[in-house]
Protein backbone atom coordinates (compact mmCIF):
# COMPACT_ATOMS: atom_id res chain seq x y z
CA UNK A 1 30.38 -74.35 15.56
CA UNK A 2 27.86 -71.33 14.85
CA UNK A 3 30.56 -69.09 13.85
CA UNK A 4 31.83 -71.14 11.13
CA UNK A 5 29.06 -70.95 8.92
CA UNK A 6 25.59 -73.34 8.01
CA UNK A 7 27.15 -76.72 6.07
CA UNK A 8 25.40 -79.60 6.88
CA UNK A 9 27.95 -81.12 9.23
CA UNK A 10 27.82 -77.71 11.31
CA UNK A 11 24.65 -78.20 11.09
CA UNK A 12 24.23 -81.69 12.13
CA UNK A 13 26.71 -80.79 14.92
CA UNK A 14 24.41 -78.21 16.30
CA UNK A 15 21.54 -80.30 16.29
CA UNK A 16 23.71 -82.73 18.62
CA UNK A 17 24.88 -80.13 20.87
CA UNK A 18 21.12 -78.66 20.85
CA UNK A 19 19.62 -82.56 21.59
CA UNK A 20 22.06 -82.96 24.79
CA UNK A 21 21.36 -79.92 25.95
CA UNK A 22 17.43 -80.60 25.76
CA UNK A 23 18.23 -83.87 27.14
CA UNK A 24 20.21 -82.94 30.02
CA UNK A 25 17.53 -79.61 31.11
CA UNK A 26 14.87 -82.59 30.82
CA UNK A 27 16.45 -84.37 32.98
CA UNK A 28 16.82 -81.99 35.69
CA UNK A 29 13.44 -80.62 35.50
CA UNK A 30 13.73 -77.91 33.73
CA UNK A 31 11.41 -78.57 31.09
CA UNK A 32 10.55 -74.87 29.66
CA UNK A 33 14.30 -74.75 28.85
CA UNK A 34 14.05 -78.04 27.41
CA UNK A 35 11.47 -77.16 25.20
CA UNK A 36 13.18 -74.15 23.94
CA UNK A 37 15.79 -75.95 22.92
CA UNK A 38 13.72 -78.85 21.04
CA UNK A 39 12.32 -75.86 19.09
CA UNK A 40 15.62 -75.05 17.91
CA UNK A 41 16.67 -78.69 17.19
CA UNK A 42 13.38 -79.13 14.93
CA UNK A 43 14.46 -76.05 13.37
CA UNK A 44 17.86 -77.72 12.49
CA UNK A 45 16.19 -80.96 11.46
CA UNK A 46 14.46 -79.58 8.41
CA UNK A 47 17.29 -77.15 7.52
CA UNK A 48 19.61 -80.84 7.70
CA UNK A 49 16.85 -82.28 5.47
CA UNK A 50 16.98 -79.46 3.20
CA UNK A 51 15.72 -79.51 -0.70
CA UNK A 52 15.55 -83.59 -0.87
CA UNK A 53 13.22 -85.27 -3.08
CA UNK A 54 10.53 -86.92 -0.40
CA UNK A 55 11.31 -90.57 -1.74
CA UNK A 56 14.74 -90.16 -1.34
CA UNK A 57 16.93 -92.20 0.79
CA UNK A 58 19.32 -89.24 1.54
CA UNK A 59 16.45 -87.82 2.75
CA UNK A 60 15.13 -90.34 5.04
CA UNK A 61 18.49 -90.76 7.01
CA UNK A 62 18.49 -87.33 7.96
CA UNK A 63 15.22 -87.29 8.83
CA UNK A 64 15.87 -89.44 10.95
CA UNK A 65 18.88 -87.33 13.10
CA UNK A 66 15.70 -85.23 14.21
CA UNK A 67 13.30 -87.69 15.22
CA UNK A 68 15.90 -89.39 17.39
CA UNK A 69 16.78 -86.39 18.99
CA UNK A 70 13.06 -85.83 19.98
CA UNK A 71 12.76 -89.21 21.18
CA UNK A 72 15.67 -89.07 23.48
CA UNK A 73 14.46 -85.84 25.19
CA UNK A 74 10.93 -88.22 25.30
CA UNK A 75 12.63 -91.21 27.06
CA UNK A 76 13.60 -88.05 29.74
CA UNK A 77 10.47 -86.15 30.13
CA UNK A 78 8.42 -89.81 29.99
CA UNK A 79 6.35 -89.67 26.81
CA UNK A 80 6.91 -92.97 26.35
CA UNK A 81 4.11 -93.53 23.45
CA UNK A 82 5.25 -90.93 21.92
CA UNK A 83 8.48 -92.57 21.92
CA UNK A 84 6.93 -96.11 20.89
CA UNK A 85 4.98 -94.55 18.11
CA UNK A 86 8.02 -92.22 16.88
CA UNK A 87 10.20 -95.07 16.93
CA UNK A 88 7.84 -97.91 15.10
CA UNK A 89 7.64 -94.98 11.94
CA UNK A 90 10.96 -94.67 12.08
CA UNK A 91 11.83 -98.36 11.94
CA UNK A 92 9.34 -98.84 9.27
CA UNK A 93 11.15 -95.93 6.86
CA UNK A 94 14.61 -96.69 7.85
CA UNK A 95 13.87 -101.18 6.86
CA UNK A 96 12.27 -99.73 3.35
CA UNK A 97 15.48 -97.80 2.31
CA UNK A 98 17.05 -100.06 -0.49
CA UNK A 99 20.48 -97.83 -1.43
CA UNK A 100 23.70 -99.14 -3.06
CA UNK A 101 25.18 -96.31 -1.24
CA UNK A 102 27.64 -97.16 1.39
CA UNK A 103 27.51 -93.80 3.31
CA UNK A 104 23.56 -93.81 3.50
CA UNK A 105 23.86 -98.03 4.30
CA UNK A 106 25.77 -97.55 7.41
CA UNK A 107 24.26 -94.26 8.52
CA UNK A 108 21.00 -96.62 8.06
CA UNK A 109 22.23 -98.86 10.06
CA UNK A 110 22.89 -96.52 13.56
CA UNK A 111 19.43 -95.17 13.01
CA UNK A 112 17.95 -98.58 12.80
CA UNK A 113 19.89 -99.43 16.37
CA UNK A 114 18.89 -95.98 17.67
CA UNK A 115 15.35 -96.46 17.09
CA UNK A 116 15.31 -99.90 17.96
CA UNK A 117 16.62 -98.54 21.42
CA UNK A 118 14.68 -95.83 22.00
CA UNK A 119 11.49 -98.07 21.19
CA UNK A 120 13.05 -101.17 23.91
CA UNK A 121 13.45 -98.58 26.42
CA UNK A 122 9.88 -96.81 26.00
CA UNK A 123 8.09 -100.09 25.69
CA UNK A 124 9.70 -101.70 29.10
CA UNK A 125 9.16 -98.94 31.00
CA UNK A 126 5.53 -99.58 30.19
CA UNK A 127 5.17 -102.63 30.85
CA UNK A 128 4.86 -104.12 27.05
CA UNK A 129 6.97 -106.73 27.35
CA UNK A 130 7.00 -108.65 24.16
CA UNK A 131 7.73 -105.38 22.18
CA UNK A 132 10.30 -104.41 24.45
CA UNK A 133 12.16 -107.47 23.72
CA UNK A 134 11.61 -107.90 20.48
CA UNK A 135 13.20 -104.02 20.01
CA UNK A 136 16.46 -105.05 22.16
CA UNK A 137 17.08 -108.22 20.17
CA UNK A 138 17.20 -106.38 17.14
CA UNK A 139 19.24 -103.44 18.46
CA UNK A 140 21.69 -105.64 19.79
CA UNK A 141 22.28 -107.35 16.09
CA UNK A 142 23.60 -103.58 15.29
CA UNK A 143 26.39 -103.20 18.30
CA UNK A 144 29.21 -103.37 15.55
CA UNK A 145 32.11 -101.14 15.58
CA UNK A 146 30.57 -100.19 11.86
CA UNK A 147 27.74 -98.65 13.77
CA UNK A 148 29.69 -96.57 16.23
CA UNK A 149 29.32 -92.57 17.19
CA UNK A 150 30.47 -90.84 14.10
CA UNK A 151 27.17 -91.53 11.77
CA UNK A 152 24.77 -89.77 14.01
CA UNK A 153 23.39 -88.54 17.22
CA UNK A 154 24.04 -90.07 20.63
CA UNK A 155 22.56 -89.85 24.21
CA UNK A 156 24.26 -87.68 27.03
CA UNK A 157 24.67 -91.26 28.70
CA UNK A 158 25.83 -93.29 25.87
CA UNK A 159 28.08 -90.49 24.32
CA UNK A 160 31.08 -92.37 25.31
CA UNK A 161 29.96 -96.23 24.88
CA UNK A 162 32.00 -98.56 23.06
CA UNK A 163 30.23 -101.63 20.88
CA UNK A 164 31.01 -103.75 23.81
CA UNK A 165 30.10 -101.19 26.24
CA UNK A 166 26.42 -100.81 24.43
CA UNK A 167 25.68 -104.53 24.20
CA UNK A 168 26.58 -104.20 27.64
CA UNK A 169 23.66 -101.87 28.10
CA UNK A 170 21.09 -103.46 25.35
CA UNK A 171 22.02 -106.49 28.06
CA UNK A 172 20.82 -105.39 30.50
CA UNK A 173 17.86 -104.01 29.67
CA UNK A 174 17.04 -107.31 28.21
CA UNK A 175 18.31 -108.96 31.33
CA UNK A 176 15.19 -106.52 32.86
CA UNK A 177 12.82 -107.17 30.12
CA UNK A 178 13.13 -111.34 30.14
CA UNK A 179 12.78 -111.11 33.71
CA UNK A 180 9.38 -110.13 33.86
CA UNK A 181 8.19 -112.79 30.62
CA UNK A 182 8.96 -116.31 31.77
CA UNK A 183 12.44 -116.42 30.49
CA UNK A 184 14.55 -115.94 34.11
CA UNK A 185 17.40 -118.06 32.83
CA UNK A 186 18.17 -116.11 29.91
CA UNK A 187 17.74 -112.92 32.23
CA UNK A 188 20.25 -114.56 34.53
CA UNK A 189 22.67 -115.02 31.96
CA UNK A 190 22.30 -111.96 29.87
CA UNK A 191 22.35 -109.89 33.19
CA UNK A 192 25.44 -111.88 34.79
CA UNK A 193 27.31 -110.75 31.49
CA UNK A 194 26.35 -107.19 31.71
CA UNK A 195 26.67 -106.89 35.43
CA UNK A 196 30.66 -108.32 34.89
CA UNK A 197 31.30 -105.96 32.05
CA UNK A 198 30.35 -102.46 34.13
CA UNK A 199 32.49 -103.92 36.96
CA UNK A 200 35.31 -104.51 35.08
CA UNK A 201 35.19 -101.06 33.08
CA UNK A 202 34.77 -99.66 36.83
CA UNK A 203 37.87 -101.16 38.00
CA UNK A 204 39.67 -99.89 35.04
CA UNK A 205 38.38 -96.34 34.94
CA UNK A 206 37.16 -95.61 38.78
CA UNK A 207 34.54 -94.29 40.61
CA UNK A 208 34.26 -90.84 38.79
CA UNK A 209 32.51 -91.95 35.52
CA UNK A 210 28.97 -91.14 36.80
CA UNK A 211 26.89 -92.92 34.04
CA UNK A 212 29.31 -95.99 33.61
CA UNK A 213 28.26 -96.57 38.20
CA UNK A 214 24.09 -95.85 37.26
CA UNK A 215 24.96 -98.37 34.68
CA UNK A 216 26.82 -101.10 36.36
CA UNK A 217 23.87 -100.34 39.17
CA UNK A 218 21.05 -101.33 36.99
CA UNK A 219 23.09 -104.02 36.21
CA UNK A 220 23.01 -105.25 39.84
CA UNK A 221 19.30 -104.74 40.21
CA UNK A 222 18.85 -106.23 36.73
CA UNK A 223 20.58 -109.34 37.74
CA UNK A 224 18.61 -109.08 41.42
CA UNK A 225 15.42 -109.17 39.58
CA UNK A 226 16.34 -112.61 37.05
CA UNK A 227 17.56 -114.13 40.03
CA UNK A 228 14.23 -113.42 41.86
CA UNK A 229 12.38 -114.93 38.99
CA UNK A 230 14.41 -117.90 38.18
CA UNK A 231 13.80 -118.66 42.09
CA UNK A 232 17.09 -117.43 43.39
CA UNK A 233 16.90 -116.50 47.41
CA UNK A 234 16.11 -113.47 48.66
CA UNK A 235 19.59 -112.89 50.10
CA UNK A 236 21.06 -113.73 46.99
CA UNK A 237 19.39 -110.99 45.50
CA UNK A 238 20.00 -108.33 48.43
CA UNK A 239 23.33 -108.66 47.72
CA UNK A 240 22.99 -107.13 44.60
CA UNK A 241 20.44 -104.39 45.34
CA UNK A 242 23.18 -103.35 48.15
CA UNK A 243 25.91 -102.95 45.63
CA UNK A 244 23.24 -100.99 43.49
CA UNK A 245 22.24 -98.73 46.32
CA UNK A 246 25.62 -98.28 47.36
CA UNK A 247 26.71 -97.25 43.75
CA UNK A 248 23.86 -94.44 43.61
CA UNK A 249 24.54 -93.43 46.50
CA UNK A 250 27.93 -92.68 46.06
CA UNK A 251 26.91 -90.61 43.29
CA UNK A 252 26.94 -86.60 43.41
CA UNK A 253 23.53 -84.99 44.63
CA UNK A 254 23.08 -83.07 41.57
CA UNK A 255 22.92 -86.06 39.82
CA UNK A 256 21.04 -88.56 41.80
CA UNK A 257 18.37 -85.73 40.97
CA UNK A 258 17.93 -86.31 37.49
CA UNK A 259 15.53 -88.08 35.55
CA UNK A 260 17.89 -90.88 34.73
CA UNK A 261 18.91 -91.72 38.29
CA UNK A 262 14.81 -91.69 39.23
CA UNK A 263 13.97 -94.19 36.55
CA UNK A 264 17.09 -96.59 38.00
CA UNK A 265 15.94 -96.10 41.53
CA UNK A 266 11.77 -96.67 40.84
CA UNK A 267 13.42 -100.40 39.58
CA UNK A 268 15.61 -100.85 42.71
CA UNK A 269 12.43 -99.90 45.13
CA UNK A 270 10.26 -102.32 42.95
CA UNK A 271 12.47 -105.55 43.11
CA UNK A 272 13.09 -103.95 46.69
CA UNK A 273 9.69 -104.68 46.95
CA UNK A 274 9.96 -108.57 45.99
CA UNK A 275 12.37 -108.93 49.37
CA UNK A 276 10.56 -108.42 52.39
């Protein structure tokens, strides 16, 4: 991509390629790398925004390719209110953008989900509940095939998702998220859904998809947790930590050591925690 010159879809390409990398070196621990190659990705980010007027919509859609990148490396490295803050600017630009423009509408759109998620994730690993939820609801009204991979930049784990297989994961975290406000049969249902999903697209692909098995595991100890709160026994819920412990377990060491395979595991150990 380097070698064939500086348009702004090489460009934006690099800045992709640059944001996975940082992701994935965050995620291992390796967090000098990682902010090498953040530097390089800001770098990009301004060159993709180029000579644009400041109140232009044009503008404020590739402004955003940047700031998502950032906050993906942030959901990694844990600077979650860096994340949430990030994230609530971004939401606020993005909803103010009125363009008859069709191109910067849908592009619009993936940024809105993207920063919707982002925000969900940061705010329920925190603890704020009510934001968290409030963030997933609205991501999930943007799982669309209009809103798919080719408008902007996507996670290392969510490269490869499909509409259904992102609800899937907006799901769950939701499932999560409702389990610790009061709402347990909701989280039940919503995680019950998910949880079927990743086991079907297991069946269909196998065992050596190692992001589709962390994600059907979270879905197990998603479900574990709703059924917990909506008063479910503790064997019940066992059963579904197993499968989730027996799906991370079955993953390669190199990465059971990242980042993303911690955060699963520190919510298996907590609802864990809520079976003696």
């Amino acid at each position: 991509i380097m070698a064939e010159g500086g348009s702004l879809f090489h460009k934006a390409n690099l800045l992709q390629l640059h944001t996975m990398r940082a992701e994935l070196l965050a995620a291992q621990g390796e967090q000098a790398a990682a902010a090498g190659e953040l530097a390089v990705l800001r770098k990009l980010s301004q060159e993709i925004i180029g000579n644009q007027s400041p109140d232009s919509a044009e503008r404020d859609v590739r402004l955003e390719r940047g700031d998502s990148a950032v906050r993906e490396v942030g959901l990694v490295t844990g600077d979650f209110d860096a994340v949430r803050a990030s994230a609530r600017a971004s939401i606020q630009r993005l909803e103010s953008i009125r363009s008859t423009d069709e191109s910067i509408g849908a592009r619009r759109e993936v940024q809105l989900r993207f920063a919707y998620e982002s925000l969900g994730k940061a705010a329920a690993e925190e603890g704020a509940w009510i934001e968290a939820e409030t963030a997933f609801r609205s991501a999930l009204t943007f799982t669309t095939e209009r809103t798919g991979n080719s408008f902007g930049y996507t996670s290392v784990l969510t490269a490869q998702l499909t509409s259904a297989g992102r609800r899937a994961e907006y799901q769950t975290w939701l499932a999560w998220i409702c389990a610790h406000s009061d709402k347990a049969a909701e989280a039940v249902t919503l995680a019950t859904s998910a949880r079927e999903y990743q086991r079907s697209q297991l069946a269909k692909v196998g065992d050596a998809d190692m992001t589709l098995r962390l994600a059907a595991a979270f879905a197990e100890i998603a479900l574990a947790r709703a059924q917990l709160a909506a008063g479910a026994s503790a064997t019940e819920a066992r059963a579904n930590l197993a499968a989730a412990e027996a799906r991370i377990a079955g993953l390669p060491a190199e990465f059971r050591a990242t980042t993303w395979v911690k955060q699963v595991m520190a919510k298996l150990e907590k609802t864990k925690a809520l079976t003696p």
